[in-house]
Protein backbone atom coordinates (compact mmCIF):
# COMPACT_ATOMS: atom_id res chain seq x y z
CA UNK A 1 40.90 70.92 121.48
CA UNK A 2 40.99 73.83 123.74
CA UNK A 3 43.70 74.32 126.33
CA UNK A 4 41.67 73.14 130.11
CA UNK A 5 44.15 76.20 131.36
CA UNK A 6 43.77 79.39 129.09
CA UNK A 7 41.07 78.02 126.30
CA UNK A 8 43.04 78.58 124.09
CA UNK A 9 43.71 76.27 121.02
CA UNK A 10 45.76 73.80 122.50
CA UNK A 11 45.94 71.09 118.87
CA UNK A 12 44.35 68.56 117.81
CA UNK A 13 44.77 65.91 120.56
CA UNK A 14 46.47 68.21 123.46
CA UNK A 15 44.47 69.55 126.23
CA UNK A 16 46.79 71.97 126.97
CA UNK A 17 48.45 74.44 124.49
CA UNK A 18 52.43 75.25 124.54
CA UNK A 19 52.96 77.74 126.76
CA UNK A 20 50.55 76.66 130.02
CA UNK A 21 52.25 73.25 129.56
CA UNK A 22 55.93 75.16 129.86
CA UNK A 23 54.47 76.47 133.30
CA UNK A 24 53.38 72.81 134.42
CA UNK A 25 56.50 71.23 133.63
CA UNK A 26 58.43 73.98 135.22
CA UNK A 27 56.28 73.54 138.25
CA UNK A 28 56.55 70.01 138.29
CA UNK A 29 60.48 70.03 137.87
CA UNK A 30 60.94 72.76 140.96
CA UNK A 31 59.09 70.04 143.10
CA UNK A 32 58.91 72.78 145.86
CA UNK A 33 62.74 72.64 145.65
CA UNK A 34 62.31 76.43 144.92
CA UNK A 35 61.00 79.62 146.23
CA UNK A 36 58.57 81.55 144.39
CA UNK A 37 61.51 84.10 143.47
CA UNK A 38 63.58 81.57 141.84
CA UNK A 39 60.20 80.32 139.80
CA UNK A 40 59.61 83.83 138.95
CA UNK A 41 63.16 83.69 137.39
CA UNK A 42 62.57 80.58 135.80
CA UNK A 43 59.77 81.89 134.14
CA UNK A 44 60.96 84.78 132.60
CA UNK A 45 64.00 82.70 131.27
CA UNK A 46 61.34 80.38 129.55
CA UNK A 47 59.63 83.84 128.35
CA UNK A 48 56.65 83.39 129.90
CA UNK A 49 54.45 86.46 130.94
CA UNK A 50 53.31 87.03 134.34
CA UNK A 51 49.52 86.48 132.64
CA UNK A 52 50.07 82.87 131.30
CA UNK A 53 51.83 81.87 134.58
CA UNK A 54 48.99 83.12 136.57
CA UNK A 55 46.30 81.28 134.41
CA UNK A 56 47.94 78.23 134.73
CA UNK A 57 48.65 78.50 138.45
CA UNK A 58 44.96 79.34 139.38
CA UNK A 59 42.97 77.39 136.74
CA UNK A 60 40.83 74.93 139.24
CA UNK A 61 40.48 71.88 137.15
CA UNK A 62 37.00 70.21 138.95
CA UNK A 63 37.15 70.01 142.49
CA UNK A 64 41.27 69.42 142.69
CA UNK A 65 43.27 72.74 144.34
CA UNK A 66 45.25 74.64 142.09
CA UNK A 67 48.60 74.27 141.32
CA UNK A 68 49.22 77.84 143.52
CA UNK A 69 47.52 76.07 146.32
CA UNK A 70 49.92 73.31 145.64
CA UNK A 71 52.97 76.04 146.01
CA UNK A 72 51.74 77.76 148.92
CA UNK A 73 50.68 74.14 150.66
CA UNK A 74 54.98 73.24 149.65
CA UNK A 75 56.22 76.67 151.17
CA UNK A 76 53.68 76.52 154.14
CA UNK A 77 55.00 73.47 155.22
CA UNK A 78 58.47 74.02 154.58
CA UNK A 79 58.80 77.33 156.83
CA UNK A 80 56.96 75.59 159.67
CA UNK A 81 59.50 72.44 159.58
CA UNK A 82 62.36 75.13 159.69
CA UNK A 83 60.42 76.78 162.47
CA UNK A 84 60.83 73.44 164.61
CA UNK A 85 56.71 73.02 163.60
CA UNK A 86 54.77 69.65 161.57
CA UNK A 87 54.07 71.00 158.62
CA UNK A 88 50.81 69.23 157.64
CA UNK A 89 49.27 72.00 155.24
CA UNK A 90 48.01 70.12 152.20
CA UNK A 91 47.08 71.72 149.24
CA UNK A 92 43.64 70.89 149.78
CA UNK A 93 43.25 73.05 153.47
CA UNK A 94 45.07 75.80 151.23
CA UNK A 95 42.26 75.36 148.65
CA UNK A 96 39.45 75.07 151.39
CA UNK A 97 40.89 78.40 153.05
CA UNK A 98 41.39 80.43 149.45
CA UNK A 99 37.59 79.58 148.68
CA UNK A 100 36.40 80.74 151.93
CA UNK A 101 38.30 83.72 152.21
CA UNK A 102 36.97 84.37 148.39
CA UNK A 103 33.43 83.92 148.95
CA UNK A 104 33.73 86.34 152.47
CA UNK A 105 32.61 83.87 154.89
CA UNK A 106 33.19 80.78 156.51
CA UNK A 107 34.23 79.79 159.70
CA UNK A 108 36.89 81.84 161.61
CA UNK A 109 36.87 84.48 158.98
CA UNK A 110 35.80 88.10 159.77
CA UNK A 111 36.33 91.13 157.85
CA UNK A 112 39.20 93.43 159.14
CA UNK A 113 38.56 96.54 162.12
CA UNK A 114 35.54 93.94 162.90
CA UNK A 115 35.57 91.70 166.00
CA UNK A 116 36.21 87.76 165.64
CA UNK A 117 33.29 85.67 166.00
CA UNK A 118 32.86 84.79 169.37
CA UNK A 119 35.15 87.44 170.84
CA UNK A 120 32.74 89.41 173.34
């Protein structure tokens, strides 16, 4: 079987290879316990390069966000509940914002020295 991260070969009954399944479990583990610094440094203990991490962390597996939306959904809301805010970002708004933002358009985007929509 191929690896549903990288593509690679991930064996015969695995659907995901060695090294994309270190970055899952290390993911998993954190729990949003820790910052992206202290992942970074996880990762480069486990040996990882900064091009398997990013595979894995991007790879949208159907319609599901990936697991960097799931990070930046984890920090989002952390920083606003320290701020005294609800933090209510789910990792499917991140998703729904990253694919707007990708594909240029969407509503209350606008391209930067441009005016908002709306703004007269």
């Amino acid at each position: 079987m191929r690896c549903v991260y990288c593509s690679k070969r991930a064996g015969l009954i695995r659907r995901v290879c060695t090294p994309c399944a270190k970055v899952v479990a290390i993911v998993d583990r954190a729990g949003g316990e820790v910052g992206l610094v202290g992942l970074v440094d996880i990762f480069v203990e486990e040996g990882l390069t900064r091009e398997q991490v990013d595979v894995v962390l991007d790879t949208q597996i159907g319609a599901e966000p990936t697991i960097r939306d799931r990070l930046t959904s984890n920090m989002t809301n952390f920083l606003m509940r320290n701020l005294g805010m609800a933090g209510r970002q789910s990792p499917e708004d991140v998703r729904k914002v990253r694919t707007a933002m990708q594909s240029g358009g969407g509503a209350g985007t606008w391209v930067g020295g441009e005016e908002p929509p709306g703004h007269h």
